[in-house]
C-alpha atoms as a PDB file:
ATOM      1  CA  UNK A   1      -3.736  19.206  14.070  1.00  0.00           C
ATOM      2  CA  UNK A   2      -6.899  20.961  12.507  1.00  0.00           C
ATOM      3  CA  UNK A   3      -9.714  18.433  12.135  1.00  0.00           C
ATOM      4  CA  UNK A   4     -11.277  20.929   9.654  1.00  0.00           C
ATOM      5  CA  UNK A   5      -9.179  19.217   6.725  1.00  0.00           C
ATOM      6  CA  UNK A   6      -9.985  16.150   8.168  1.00  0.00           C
ATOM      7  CA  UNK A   7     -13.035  13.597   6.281  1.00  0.00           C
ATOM      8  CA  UNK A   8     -13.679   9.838   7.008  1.00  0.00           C
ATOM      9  CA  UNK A   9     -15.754   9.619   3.836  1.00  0.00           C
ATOM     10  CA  UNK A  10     -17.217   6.121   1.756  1.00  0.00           C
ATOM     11  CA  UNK A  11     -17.480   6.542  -1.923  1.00  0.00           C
ATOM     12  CA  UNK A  12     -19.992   4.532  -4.066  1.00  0.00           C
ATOM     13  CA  UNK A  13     -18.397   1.701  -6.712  1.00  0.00           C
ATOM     14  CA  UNK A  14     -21.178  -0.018  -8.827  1.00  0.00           C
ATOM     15  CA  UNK A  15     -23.347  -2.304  -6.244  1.00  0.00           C
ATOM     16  CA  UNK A  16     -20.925  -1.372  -3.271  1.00  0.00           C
ATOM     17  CA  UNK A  17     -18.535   0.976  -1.632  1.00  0.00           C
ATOM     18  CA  UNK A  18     -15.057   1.932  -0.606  1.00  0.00           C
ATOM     19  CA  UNK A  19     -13.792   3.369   2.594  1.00  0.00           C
ATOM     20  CA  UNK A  20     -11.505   6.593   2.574  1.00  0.00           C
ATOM     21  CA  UNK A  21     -10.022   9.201   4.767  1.00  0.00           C
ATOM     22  CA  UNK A  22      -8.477  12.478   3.618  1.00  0.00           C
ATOM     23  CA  UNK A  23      -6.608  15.455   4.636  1.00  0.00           C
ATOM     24  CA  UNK A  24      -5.461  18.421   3.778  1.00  0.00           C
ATOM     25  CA  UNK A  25      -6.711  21.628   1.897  1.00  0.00           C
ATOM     26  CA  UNK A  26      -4.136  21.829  -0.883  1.00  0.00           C
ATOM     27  CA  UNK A  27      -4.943  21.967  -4.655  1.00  0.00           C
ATOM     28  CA  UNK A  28      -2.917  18.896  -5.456  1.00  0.00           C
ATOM     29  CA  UNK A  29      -4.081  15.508  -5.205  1.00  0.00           C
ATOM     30  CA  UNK A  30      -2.120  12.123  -3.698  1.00  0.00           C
ATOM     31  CA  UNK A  31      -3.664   9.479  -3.286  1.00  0.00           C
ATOM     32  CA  UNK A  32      -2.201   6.812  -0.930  1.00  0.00           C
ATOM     33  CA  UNK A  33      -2.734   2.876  -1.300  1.00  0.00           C
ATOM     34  CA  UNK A  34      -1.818   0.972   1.462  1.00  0.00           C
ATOM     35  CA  UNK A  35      -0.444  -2.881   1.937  1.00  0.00           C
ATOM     36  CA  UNK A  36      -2.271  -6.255   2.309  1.00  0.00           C
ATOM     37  CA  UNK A  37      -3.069  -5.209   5.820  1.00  0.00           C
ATOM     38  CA  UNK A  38      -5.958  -3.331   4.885  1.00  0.00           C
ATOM     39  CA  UNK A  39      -7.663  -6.800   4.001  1.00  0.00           C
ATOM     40  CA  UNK A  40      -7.660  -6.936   7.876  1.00  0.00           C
ATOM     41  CA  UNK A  41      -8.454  -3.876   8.938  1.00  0.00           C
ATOM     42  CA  UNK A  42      -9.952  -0.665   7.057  1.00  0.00           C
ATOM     43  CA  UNK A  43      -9.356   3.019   7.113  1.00  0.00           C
ATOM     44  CA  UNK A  44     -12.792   3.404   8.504  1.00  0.00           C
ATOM     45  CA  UNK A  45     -13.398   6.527  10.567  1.00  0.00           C
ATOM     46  CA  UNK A  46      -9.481   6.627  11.058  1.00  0.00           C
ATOM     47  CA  UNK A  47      -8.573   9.972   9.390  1.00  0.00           C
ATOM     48  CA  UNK A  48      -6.832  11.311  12.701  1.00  0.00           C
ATOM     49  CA  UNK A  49      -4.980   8.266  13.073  1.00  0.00           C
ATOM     50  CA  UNK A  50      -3.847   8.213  10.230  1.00  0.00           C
ATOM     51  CA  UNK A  51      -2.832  11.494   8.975  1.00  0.00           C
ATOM     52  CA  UNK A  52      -0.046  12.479  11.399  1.00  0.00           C
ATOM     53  CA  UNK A  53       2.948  11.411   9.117  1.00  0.00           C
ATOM     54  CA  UNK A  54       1.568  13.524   5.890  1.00  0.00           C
ATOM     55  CA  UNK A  55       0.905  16.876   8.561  1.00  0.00           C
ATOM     56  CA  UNK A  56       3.917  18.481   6.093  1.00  0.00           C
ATOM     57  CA  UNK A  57       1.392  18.080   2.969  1.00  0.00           C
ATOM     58  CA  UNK A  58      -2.192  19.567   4.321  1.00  0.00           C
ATOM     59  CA  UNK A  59      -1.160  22.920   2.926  1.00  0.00           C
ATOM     60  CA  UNK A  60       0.227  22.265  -0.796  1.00  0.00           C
ATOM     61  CA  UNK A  61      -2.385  18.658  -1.340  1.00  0.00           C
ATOM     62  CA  UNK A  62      -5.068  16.917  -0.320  1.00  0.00           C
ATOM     63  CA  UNK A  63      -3.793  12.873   0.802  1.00  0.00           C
ATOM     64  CA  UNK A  64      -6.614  10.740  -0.358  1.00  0.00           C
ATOM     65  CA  UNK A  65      -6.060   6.976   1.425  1.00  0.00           C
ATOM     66  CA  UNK A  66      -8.262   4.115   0.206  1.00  0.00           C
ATOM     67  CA  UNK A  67      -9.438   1.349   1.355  1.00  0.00           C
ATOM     68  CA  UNK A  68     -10.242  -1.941  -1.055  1.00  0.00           C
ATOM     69  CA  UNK A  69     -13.913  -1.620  -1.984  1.00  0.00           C
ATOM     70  CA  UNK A  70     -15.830  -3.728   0.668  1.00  0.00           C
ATOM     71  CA  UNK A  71     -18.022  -6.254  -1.163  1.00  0.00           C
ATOM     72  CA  UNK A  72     -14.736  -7.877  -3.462  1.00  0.00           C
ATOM     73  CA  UNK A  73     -16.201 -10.948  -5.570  1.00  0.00           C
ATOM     74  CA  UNK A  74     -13.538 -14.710  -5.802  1.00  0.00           C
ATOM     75  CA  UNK A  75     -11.250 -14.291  -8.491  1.00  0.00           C
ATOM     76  CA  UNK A  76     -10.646 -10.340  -7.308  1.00  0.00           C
ATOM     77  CA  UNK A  77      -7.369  -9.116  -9.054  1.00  0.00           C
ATOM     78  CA  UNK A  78      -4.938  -6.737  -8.709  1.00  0.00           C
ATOM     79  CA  UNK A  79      -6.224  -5.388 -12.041  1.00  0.00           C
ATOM     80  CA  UNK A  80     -10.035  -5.329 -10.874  1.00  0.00           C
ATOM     81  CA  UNK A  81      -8.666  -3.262  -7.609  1.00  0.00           C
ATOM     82  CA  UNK A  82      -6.695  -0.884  -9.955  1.00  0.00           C
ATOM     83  CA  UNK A  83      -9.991  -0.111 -12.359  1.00  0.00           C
ATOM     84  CA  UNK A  84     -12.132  -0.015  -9.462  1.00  0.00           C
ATOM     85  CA  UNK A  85      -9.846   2.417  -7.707  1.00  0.00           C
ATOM     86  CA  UNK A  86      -9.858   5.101 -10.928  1.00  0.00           C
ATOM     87  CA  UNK A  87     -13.761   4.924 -10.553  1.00  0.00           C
ATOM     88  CA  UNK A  88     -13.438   6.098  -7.399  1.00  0.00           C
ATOM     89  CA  UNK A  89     -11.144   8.855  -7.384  1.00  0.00           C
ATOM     90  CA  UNK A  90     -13.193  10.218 -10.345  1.00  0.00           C
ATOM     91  CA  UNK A  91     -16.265   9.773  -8.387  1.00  0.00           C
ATOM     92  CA  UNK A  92     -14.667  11.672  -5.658  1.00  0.00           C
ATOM     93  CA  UNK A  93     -13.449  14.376  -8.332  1.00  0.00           C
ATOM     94  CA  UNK A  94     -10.176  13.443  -8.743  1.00  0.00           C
ATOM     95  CA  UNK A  95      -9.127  13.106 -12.420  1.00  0.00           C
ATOM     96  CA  UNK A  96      -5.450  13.071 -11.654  1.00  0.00           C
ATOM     97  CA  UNK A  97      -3.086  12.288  -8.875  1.00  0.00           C
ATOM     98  CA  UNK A  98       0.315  11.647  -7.462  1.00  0.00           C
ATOM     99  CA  UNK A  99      -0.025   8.160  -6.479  1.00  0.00           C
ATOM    100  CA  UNK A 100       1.643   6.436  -3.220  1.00  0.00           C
ATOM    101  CA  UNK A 101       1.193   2.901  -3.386  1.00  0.00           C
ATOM    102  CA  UNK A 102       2.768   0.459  -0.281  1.00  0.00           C
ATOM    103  CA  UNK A 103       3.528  -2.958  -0.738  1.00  0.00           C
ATOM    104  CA  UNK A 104      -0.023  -4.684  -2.044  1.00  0.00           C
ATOM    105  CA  UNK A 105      -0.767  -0.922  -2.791  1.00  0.00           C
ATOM    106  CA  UNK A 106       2.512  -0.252  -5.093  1.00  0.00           C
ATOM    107  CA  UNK A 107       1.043  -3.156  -6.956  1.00  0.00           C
ATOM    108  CA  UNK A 108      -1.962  -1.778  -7.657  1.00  0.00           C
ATOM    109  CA  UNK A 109      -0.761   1.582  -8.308  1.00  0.00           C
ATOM    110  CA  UNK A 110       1.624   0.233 -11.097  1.00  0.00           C
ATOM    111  CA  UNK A 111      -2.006  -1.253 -12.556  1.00  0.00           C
ATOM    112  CA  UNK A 112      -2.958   2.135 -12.107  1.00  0.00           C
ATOM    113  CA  UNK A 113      -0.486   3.742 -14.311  1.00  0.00           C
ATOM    114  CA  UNK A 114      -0.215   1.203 -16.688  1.00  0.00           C
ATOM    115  CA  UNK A 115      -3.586   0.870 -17.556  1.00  0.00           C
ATOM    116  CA  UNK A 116      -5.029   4.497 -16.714  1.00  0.00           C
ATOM    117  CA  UNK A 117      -2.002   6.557 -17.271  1.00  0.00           C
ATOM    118  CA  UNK A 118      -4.116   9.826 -17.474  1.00  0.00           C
ATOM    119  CA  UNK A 119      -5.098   9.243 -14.185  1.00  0.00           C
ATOM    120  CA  UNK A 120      -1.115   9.062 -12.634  1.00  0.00           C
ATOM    121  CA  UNK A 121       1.031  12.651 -12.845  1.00  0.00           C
ATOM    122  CA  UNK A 122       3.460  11.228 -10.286  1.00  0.00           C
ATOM    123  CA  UNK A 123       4.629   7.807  -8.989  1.00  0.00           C
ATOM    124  CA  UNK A 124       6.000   6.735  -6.156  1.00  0.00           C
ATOM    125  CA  UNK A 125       6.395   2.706  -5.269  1.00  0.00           C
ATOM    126  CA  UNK A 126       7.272   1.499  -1.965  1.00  0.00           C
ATOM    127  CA  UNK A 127       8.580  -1.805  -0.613  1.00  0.00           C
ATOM    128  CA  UNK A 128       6.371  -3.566  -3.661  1.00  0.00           C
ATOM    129  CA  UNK A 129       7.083  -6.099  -6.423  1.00  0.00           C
ATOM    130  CA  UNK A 130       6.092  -6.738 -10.267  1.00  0.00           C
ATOM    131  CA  UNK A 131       5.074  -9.537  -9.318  1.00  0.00           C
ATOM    132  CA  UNK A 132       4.999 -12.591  -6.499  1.00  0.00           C
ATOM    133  CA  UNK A 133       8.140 -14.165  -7.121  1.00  0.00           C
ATOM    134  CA  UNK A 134       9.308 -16.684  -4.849  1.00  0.00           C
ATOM    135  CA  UNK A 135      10.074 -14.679  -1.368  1.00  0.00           C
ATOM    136  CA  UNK A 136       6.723 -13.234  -1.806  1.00  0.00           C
ATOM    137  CA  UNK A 137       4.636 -16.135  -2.923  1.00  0.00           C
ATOM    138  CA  UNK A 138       6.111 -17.694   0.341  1.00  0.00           C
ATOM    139  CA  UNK A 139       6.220 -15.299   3.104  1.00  0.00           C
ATOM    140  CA  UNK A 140       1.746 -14.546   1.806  1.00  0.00           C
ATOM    141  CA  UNK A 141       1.400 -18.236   1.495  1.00  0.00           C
ATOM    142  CA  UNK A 142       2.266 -18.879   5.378  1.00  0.00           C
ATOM    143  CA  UNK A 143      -0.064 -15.956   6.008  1.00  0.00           C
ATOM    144  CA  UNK A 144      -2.937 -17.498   3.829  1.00  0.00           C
ATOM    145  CA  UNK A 145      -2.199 -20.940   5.872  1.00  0.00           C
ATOM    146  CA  UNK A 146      -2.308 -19.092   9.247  1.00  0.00           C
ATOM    147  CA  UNK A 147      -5.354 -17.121   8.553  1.00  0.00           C
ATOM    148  CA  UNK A 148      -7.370 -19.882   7.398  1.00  0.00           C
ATOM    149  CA  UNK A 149      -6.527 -21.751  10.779  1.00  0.00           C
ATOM    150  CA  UNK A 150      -7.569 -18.547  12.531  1.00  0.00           C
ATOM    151  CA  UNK A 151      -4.292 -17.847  14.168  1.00  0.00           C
ATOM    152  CA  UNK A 152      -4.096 -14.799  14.480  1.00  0.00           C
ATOM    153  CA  UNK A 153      -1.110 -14.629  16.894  1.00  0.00           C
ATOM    154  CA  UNK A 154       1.340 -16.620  14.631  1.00  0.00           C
ATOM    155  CA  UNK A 155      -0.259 -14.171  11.497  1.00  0.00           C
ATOM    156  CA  UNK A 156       0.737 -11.190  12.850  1.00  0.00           C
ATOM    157  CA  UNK A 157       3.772 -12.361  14.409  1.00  0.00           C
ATOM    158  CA  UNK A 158       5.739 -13.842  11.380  1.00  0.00           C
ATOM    159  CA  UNK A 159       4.483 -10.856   9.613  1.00  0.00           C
ATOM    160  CA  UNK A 160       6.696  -8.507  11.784  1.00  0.00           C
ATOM    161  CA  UNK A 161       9.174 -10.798  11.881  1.00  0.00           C
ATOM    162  CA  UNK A 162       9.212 -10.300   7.952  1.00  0.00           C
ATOM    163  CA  UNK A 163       8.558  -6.741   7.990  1.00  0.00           C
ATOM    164  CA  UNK A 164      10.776  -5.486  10.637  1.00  0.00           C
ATOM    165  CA  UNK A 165      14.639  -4.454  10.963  1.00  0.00           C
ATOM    166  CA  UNK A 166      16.672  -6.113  13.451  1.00  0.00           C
ATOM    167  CA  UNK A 167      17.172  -3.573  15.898  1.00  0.00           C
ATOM    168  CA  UNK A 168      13.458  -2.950  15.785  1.00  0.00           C
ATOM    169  CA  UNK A 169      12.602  -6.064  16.227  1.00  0.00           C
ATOM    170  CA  UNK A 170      14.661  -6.430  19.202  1.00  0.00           C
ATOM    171  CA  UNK A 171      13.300  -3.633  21.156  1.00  0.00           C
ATOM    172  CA  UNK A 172       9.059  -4.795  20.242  1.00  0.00           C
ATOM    173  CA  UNK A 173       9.256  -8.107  19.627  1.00  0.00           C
ATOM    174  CA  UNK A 174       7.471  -8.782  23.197  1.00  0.00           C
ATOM    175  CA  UNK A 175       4.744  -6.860  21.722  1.00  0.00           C
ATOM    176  CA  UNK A 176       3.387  -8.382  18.966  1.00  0.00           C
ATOM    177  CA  UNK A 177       1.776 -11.090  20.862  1.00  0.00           C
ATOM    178  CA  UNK A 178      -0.455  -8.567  23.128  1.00  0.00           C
ATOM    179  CA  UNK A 179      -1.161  -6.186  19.687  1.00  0.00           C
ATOM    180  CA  UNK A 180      -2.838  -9.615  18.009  1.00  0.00           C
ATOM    181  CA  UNK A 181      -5.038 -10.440  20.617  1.00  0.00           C
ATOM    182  CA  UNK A 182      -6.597  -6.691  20.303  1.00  0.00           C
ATOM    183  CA  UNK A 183      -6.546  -6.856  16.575  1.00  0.00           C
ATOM    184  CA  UNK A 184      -8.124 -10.169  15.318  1.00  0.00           C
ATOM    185  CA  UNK A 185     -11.160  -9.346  13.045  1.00  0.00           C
ATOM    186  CA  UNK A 186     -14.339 -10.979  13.241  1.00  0.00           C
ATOM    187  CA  UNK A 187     -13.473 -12.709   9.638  1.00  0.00           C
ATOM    188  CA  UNK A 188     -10.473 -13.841   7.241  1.00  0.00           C
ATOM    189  CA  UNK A 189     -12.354 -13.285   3.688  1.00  0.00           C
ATOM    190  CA  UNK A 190     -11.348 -10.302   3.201  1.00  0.00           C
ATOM    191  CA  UNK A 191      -7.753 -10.625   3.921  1.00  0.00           C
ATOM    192  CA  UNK A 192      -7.716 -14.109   1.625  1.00  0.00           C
ATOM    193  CA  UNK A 193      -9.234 -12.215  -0.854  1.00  0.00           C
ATOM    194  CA  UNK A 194      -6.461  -9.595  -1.013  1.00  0.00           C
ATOM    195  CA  UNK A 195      -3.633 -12.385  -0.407  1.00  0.00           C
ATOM    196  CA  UNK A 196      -5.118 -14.407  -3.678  1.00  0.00           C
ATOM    197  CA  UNK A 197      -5.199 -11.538  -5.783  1.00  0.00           C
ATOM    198  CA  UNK A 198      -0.984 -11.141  -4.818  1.00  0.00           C
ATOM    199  CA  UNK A 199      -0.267 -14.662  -6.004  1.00  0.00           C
ATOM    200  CA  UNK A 200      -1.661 -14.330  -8.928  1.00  0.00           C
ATOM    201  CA  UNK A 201      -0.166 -10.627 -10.077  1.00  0.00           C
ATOM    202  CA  UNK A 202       1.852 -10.083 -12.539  1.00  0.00           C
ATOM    203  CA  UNK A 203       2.682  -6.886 -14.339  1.00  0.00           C
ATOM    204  CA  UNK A 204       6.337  -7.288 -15.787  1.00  0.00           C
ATOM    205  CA  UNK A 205       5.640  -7.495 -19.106  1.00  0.00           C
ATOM    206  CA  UNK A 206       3.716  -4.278 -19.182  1.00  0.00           C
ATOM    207  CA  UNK A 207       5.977  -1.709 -16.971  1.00  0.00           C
ATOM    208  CA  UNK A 208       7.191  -0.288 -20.356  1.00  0.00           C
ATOM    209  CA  UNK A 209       4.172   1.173 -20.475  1.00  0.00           C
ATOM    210  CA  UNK A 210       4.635   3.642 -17.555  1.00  0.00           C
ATOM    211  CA  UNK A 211       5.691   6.737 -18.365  1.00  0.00           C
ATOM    212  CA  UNK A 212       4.884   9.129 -15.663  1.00  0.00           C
ATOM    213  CA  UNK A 213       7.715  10.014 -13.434  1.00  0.00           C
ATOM    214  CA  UNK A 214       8.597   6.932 -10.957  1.00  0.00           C
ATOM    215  CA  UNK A 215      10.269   6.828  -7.708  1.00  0.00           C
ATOM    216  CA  UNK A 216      10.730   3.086  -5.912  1.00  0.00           C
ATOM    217  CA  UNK A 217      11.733   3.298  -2.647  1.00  0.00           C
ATOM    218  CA  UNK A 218      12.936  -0.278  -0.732  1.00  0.00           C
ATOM    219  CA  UNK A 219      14.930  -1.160   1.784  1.00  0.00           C
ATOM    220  CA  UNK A 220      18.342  -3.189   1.575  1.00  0.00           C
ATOM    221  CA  UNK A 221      16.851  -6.287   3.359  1.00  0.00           C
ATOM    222  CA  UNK A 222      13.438  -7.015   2.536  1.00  0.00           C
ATOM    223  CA  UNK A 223      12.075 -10.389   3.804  1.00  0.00           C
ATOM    224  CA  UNK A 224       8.382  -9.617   2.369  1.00  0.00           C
ATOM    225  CA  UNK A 225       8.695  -9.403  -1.764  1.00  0.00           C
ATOM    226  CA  UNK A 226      12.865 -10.028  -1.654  1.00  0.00           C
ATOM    227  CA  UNK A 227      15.548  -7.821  -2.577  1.00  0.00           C
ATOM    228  CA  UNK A 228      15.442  -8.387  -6.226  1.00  0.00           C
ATOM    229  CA  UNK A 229      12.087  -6.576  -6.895  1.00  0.00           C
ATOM    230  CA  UNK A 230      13.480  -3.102  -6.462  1.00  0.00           C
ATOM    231  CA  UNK A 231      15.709  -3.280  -9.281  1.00  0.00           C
ATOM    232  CA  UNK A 232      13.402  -5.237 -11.604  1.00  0.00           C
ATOM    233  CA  UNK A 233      10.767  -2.436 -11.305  1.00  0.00           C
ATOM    234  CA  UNK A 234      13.830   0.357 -12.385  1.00  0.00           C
ATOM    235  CA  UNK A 235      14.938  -1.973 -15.258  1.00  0.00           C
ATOM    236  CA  UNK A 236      11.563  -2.326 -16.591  1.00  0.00           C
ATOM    237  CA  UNK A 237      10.049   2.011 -15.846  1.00  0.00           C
ATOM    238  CA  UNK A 238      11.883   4.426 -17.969  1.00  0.00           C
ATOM    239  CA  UNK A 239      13.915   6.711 -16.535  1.00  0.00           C
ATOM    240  CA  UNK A 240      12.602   6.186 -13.388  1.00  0.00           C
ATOM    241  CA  UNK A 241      14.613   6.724  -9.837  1.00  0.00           C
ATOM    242  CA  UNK A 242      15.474   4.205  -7.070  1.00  0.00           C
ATOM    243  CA  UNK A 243      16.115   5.134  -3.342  1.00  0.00           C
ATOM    244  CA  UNK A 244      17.316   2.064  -1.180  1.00  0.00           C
ATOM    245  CA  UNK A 245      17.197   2.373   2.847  1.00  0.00           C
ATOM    246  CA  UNK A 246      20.030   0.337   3.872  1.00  0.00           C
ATOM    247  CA  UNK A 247      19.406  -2.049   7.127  1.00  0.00           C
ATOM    248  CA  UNK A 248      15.641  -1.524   6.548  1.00  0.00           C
ATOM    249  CA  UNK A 249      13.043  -4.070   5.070  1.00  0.00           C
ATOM    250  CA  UNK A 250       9.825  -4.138   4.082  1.00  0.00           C
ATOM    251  CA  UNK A 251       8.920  -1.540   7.146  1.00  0.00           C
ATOM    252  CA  UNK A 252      10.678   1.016   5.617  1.00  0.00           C
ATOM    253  CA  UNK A 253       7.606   2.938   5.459  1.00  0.00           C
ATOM    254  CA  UNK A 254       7.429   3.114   9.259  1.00  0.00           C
ATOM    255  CA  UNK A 255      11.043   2.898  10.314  1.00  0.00           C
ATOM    256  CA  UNK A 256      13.034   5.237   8.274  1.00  0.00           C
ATOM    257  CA  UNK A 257      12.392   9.005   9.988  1.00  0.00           C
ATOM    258  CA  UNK A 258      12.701  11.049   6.620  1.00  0.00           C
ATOM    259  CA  UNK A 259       9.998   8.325   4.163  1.00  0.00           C
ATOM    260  CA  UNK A 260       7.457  10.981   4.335  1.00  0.00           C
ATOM    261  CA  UNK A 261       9.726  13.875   3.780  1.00  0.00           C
ATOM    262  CA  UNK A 262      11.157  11.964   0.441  1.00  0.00           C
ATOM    263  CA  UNK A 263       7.432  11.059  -0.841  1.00  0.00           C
ATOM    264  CA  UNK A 264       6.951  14.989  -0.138  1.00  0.00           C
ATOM    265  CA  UNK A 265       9.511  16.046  -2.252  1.00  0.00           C
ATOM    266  CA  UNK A 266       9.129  14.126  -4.758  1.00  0.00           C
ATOM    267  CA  UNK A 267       5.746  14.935  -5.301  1.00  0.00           C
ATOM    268  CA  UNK A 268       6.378  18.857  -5.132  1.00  0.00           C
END
């Protein structure tokens, strides 16, 4: 992999800043906008990590993944993240994009598009929701419980038991114990922060008002946001497409072999 078209970068947004990594050399922009982990841990100096699955894109586009700005104030909403995420892309140059968004992320990114539609040519929203409806509100609400308590152990364990297939499950379970304990972060604000701003989203009444192309991709059995979401976010986007991984969940993302190779095409 060429670490030439590789840049852990930080971007300036009004009194503080925003983590990113990109890579790539292409022309094209995407710009990637990951889940409600990120309130846990960054993308911070993690541009190898985390470019291996877009290795296909480096020639046509430049992948642009963002963190949440890091000074977020109570009350931070999904709306707030969206606006401060256009200042940043401009700041970085980038006036439009083909826009990724993953769980948390998708819900941004459909902020994104409906209220800076200039700055969205293509859409793509994965494993997300229009809004926190019940499966969401409870599976983040444990999380909010079990953070606050500092248990990290039972945080990230009934989050992969939420995320994860069966058959993954079965074969890693064992695992998630040992992965906490070398993951805990020195502080839960963040992370609350980000899980606050999901109970309190909701964009349904204004999906009319995207109009760029739109691709949701889900999974058949998603114990995170609920099986219902996918089809409420095609009933309420023009025209827009639906792809549903059958025997995945909200892991999709990470468990289905050709994700990466569908976001590819449909951003070409």
């Amino acid at each position: 992999m060429d670490c030439r078209k590789m840049i852990n970068g930080c971007v300036n947004i009004g009194d503080t800043d925003m983590y990113y990594v990109s890579f790539g050399t292409g022309k094209k922009k995407v710009v990637v906008l990951p889940g409600l982990s990120d309130g846990l841990a960054t993308v911070k100096g993690k541009a190898m990590l985390l470019a291996s699955p877009y290795k296909k894109f480096f020639r046509d586009f430049t992948v642009y993944m963002f963190s949440r700005k890091n000074d977020m104030p109570e009350g931070y909403s999904i709306e707030d993240m969206a606006d401060d995420q256009v200042v940043a892309m401009k700041e970085l140059g980038i006036d439009t994009a083909s826009v990724l968004g993953v769980s948390q992320g998708g819900m941004i990114a459909q902020c994104i598009a409906i209220r800076h539609p200039e700055a969205v040519n293509r859409l793509i929203l994965a494993v997300t929701a229009p809004y926190a409806n019940a499966v969401a509100t409870d599976a983040v609400s444990s999380w909010v419980k079990m953070a606050k308590k500092g248990d990290h152990i039972a945080l990230m364990v009934d989050t992969a038991e939420r995320m994860y297939s069966d058959r993954y499950l079965q074969k890693n379970r064992r695992l998630f114990p040992l992965l906490a304990r070398l993951t805990k972060p020195s502080s839960y604000e963040r992370f609350l922060k980000n899980a606050n701003a999901i109970l309190h989203f909701d964009a349904r009444n204004y999906l009319s008002k995207i109009s760029c192309p739109t691709l949701i991709i889900a999974g058949s059995d998603d114990k995170t946001v609920g099986n219902d979401a996918p089809s409420e976010l095609k009933n309420g986007i023009a025209d827009s497409e639906l792809f549903v991984y059958e025997g995945l969940g909200h892991g999709t993302f990470e468990e289905a072999k050709d994700f990466y190779d569908r976001v590819f095409a449909f951003f070409q």
